[in-house]
Protein backbone atom coordinates (compact mmCIF):
# COMPACT_ATOMS: atom_id res chain seq x y z
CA UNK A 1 12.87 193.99 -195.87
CA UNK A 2 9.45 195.02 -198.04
CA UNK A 3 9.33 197.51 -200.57
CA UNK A 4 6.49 200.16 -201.37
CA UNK A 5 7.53 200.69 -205.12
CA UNK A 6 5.81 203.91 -207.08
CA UNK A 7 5.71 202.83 -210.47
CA UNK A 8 6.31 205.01 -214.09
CA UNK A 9 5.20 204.43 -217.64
CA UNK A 10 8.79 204.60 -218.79
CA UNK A 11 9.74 201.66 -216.32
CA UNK A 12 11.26 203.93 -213.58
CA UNK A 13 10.38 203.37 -209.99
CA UNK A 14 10.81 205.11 -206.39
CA UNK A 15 10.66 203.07 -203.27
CA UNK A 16 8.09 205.08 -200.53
CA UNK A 17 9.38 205.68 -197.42
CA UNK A 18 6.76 207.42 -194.69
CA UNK A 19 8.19 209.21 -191.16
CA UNK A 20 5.35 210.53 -189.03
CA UNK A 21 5.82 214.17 -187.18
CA UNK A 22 3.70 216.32 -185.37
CA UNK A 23 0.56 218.24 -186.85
CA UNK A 24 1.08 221.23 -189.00
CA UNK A 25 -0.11 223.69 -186.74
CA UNK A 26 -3.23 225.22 -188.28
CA UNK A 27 -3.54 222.45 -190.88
CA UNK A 28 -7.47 222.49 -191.62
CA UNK A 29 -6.71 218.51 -191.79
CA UNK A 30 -5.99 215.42 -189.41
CA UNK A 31 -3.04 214.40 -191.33
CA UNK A 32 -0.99 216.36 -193.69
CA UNK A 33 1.96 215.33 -195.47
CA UNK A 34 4.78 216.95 -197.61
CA UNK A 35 7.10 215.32 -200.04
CA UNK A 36 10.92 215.09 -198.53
CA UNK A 37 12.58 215.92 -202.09
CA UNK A 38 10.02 218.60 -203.33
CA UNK A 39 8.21 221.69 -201.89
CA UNK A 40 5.16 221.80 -204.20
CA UNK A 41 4.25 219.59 -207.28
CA UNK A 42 1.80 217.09 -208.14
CA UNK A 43 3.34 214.55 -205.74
CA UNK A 44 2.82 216.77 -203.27
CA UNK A 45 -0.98 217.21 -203.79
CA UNK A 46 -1.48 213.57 -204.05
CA UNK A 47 0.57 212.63 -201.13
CA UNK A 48 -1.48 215.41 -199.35
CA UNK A 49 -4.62 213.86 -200.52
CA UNK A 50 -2.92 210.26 -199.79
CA UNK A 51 -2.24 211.33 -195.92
CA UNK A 52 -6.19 212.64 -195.27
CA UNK A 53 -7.59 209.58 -197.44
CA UNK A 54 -5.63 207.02 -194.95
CA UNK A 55 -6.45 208.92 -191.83
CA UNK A 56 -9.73 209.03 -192.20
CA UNK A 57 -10.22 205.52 -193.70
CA UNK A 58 -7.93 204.05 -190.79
CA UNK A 59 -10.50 205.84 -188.20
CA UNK A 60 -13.56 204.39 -189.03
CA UNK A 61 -11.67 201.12 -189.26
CA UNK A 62 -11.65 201.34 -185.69
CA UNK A 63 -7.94 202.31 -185.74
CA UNK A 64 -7.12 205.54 -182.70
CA UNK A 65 -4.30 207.25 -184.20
CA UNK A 66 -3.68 210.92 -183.44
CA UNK A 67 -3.38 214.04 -186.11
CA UNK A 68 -0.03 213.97 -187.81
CA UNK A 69 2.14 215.50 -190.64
CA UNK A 70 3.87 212.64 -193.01
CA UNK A 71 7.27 213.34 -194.62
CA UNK A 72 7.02 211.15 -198.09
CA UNK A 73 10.66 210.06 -198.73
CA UNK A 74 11.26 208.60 -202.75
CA UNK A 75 14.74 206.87 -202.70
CA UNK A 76 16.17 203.70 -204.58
CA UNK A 77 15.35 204.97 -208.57
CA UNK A 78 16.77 203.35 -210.50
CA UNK A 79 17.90 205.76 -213.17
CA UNK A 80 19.19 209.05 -212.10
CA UNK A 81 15.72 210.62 -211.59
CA UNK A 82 12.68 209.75 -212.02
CA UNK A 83 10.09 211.64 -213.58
CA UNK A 84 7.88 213.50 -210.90
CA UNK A 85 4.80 214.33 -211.98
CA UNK A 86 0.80 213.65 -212.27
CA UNK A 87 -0.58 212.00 -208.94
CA UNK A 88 -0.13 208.86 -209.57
CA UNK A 89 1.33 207.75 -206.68
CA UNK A 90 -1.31 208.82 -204.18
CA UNK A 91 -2.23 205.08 -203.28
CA UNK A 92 1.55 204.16 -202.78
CA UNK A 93 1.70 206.98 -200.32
CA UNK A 94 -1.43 206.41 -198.55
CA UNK A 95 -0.23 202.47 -198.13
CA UNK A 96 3.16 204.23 -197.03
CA UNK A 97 1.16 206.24 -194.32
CA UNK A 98 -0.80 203.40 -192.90
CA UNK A 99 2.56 201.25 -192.71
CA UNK A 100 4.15 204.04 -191.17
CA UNK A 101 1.27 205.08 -188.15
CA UNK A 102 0.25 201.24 -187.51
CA UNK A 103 3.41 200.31 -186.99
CA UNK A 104 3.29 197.31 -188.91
CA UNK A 105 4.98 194.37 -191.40
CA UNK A 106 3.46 194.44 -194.89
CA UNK A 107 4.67 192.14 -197.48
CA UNK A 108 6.10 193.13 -200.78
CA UNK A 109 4.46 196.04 -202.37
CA UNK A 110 3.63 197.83 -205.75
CA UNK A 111 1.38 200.07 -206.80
CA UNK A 112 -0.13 202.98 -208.49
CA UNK A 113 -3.13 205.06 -208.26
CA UNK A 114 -4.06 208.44 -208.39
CA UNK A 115 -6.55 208.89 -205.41
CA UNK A 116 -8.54 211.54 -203.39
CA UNK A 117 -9.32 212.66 -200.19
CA UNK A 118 -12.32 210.56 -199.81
CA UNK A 119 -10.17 207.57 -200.64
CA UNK A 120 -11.48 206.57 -204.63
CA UNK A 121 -8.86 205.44 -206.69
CA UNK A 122 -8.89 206.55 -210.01
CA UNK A 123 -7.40 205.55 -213.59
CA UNK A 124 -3.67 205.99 -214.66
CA UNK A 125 -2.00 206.15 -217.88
CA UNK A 126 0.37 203.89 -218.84
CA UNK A 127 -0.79 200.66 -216.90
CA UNK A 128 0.57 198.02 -218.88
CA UNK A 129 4.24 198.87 -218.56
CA UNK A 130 3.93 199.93 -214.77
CA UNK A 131 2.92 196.30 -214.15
CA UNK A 132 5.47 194.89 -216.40
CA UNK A 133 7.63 196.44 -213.94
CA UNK A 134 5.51 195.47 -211.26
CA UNK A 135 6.04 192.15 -212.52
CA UNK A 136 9.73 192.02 -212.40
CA UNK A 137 10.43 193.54 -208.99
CA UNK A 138 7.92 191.69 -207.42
CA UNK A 139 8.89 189.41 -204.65
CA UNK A 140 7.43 186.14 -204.78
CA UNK A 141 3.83 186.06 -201.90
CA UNK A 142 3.69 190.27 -202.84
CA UNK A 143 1.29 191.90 -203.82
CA UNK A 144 0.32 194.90 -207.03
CA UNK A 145 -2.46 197.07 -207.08
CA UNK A 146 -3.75 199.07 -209.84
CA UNK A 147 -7.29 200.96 -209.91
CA UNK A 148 -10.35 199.03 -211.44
CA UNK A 149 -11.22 201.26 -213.69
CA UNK A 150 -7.82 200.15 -215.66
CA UNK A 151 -8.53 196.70 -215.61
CA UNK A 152 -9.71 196.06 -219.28
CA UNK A 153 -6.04 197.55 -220.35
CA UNK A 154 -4.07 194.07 -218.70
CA UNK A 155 -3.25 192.24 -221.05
CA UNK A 156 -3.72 188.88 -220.37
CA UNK A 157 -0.25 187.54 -220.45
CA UNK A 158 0.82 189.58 -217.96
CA UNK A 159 -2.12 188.59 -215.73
CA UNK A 160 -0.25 185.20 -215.91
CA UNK A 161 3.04 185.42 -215.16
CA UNK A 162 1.49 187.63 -211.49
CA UNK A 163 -0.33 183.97 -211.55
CA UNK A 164 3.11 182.08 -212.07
CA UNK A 165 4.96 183.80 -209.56
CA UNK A 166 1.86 183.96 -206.95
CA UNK A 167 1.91 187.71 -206.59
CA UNK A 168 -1.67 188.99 -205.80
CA UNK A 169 -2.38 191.32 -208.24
CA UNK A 170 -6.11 193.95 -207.12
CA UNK A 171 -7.78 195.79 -209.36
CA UNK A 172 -9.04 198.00 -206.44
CA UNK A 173 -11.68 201.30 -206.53
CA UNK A 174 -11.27 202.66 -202.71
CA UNK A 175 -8.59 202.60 -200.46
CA UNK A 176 -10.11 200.43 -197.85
CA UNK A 177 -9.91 197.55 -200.00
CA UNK A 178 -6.37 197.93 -200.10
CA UNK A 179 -6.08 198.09 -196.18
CA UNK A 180 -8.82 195.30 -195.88
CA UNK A 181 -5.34 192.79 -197.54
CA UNK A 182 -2.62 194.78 -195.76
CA UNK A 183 -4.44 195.56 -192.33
CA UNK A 184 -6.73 193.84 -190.09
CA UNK A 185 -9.61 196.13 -189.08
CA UNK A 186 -9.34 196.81 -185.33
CA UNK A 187 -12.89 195.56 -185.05
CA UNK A 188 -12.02 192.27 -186.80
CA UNK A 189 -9.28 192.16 -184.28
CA UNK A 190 -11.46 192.40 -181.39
CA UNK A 191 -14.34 190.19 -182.46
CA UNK A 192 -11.44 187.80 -182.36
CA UNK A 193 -10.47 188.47 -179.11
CA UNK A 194 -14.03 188.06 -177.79
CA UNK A 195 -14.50 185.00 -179.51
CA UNK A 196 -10.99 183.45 -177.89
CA UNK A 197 -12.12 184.70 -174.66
CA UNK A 198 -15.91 182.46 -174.88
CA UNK A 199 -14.30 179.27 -176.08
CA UNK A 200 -11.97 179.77 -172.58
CA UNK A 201 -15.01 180.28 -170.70
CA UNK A 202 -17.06 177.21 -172.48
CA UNK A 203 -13.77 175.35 -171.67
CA UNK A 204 -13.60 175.86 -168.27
CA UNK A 205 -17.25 175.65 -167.77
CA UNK A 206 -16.86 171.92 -169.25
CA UNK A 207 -14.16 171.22 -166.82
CA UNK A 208 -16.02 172.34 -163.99
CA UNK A 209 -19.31 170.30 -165.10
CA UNK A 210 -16.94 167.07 -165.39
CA UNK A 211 -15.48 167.21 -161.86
CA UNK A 212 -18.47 167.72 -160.49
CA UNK A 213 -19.90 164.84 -162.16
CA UNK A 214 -17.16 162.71 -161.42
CA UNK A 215 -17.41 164.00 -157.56
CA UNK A 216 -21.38 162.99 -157.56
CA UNK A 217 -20.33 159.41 -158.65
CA UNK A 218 -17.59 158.66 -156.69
CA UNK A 219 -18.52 159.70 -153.20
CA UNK A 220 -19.46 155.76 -152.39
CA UNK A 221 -15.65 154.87 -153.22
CA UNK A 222 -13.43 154.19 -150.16
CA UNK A 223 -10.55 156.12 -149.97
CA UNK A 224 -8.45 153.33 -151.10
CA UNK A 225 -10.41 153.11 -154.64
CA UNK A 226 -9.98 157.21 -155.11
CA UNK A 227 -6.31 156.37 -154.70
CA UNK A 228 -6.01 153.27 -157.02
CA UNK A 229 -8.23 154.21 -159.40
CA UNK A 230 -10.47 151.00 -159.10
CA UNK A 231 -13.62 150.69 -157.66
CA UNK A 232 -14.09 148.53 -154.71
CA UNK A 233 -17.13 147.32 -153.43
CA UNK A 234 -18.01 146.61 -149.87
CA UNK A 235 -18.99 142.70 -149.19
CA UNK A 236 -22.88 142.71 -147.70
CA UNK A 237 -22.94 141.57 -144.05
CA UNK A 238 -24.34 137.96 -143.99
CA UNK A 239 -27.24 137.26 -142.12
CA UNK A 240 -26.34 135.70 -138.08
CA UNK A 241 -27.25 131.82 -138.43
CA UNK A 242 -30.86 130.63 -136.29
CA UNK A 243 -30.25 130.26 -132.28
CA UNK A 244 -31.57 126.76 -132.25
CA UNK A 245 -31.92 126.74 -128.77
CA UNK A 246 -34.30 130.15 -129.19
CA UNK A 247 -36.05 128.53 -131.64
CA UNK A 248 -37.10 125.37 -129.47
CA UNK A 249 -38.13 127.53 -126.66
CA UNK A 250 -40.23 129.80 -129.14
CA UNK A 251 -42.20 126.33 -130.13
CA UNK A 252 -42.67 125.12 -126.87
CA UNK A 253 -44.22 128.77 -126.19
CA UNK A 254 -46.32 128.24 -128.80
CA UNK A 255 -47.61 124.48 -127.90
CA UNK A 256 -48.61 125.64 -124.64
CA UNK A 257 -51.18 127.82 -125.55
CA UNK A 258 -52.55 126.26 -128.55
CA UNK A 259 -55.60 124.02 -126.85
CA UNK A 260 -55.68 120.05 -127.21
CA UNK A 261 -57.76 118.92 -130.19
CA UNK A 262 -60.07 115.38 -129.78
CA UNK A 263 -58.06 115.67 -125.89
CA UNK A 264 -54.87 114.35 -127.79
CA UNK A 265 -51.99 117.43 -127.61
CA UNK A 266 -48.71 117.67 -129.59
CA UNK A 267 -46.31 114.87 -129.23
């Protein structure tokens, strides 16, 4: 089963586990979300901003999902507790989110990113050893993102060994770029169902064009040649051989009305 891992300077990590509920009632936002282990914090702020960020994004990706409140669950640290603070993790939970409303499979994932409610994703501190850890945990075809504006602090070792063990590694500046590798856009979806749906028609259309061709061509066959397979072709009707008899009379006809020449007729 994929991971979402939240990753710390000090080489801690929390896996991100999302449950969707019902709206807050009077929230002033489409999605709202609340940290499971925490009432108020940084966390919560940035998973807040995380929830709204995702919603919105996920909307004009064509995506109909309806206003919610998302319980952030942290689990799976790997020291007795993890250091909770800053915001951070705000891309982690907004990838958490999306996982949790689509309903869908995402590979291996880790990540950090402190991002608003419009979606940017802004710098972190500590970058280099939160993607050393990235690096470890990692399952092989996973993938790490990290925002752009950190991407002159890699160094470039570690950009290799994401290389060795083919883990896509993003530097990424908005959240949709995130969803565009996680998520299929619902209009990219659809285009593809169109397109399916025309080479169907163009099939069938060629079938149709081919019997009929074949039908035009073969309506001189017999029955028999339909059956086999083979063409056969009809022998011509010969000619009926001269009536000699018919012929002799027809000459005779002929002699008696032609007049003598020099008084000497036909022998």
């Amino acid at each position: 089963m994929s991971k979402i891992r939240l990753l710390f300077d000090n080489g801690n990590y929390y896996c991100v586990n999302c449950s969707v509920h019902s709206p807050i009632p009077g929230s002033p936002r489409p999605a709202d979300a609340f940290i499971v282990s925490e009432n108020e914090g940084d966390f919560t702020v940035a998973a807040k901003n995380a929830a709204h960020a995702a919603y919105t994004c996920l909307e004009a990706r064509g995506e109909k999902i309806s206003p919610c409140t998302a319980g952030i669950e942290l689990s799976e640290r790997i020291n007795s507790k993890a250091n909770i603070a800053g915001e951070s993790g705000g891309l982690c939970f907004a990838i958490a989110f999306a996982k949790a409303v689509l309903k869908s499979e995402i590979p291996d994932i880790a990540a950090t990113g402190v991002i608003n409610a419009q979606g940017s994703i802004k710098r972190v501190k500590g970058i280099a050893a939160k993607l050393e850890t990235a690096a470890k945990l990692t399952d092989r075809n996973g993938f790490v993102f990290y925002p752009e504006e950190n991407n002159y602090d890699i160094p470039d070792e570690l950009a290799s060994i994401f290389t060795r063990k083919q883990i896509g590694c993003h530097a990424v500046n908005h959240v949709d770029q995130v969803f565009d590798i996680l998520f299929t856009p619902l209009h990219r979806k659809t285009d593809f169902i169109i397109f399916i749906k025309i080479l169907i028609v163009l099939a069938v259309a060629l079938i149709v064009a081919g019997a009929s061709y074949s039908y035009i061509f073969t309506t001189e066959k017999t029955p028999d040649s339909i059956s086999s397979g083979k063409i056969i072709t009809k022998p011509a009707t010969p000619a009926p051989a001269p009536d000699s008899a018919k012929i002799k009379s027809k000459i005779k006809r002929i002699k008696t009305k032609i007049p003598p020449l020099g008084g000497r007729g036909f022998d």
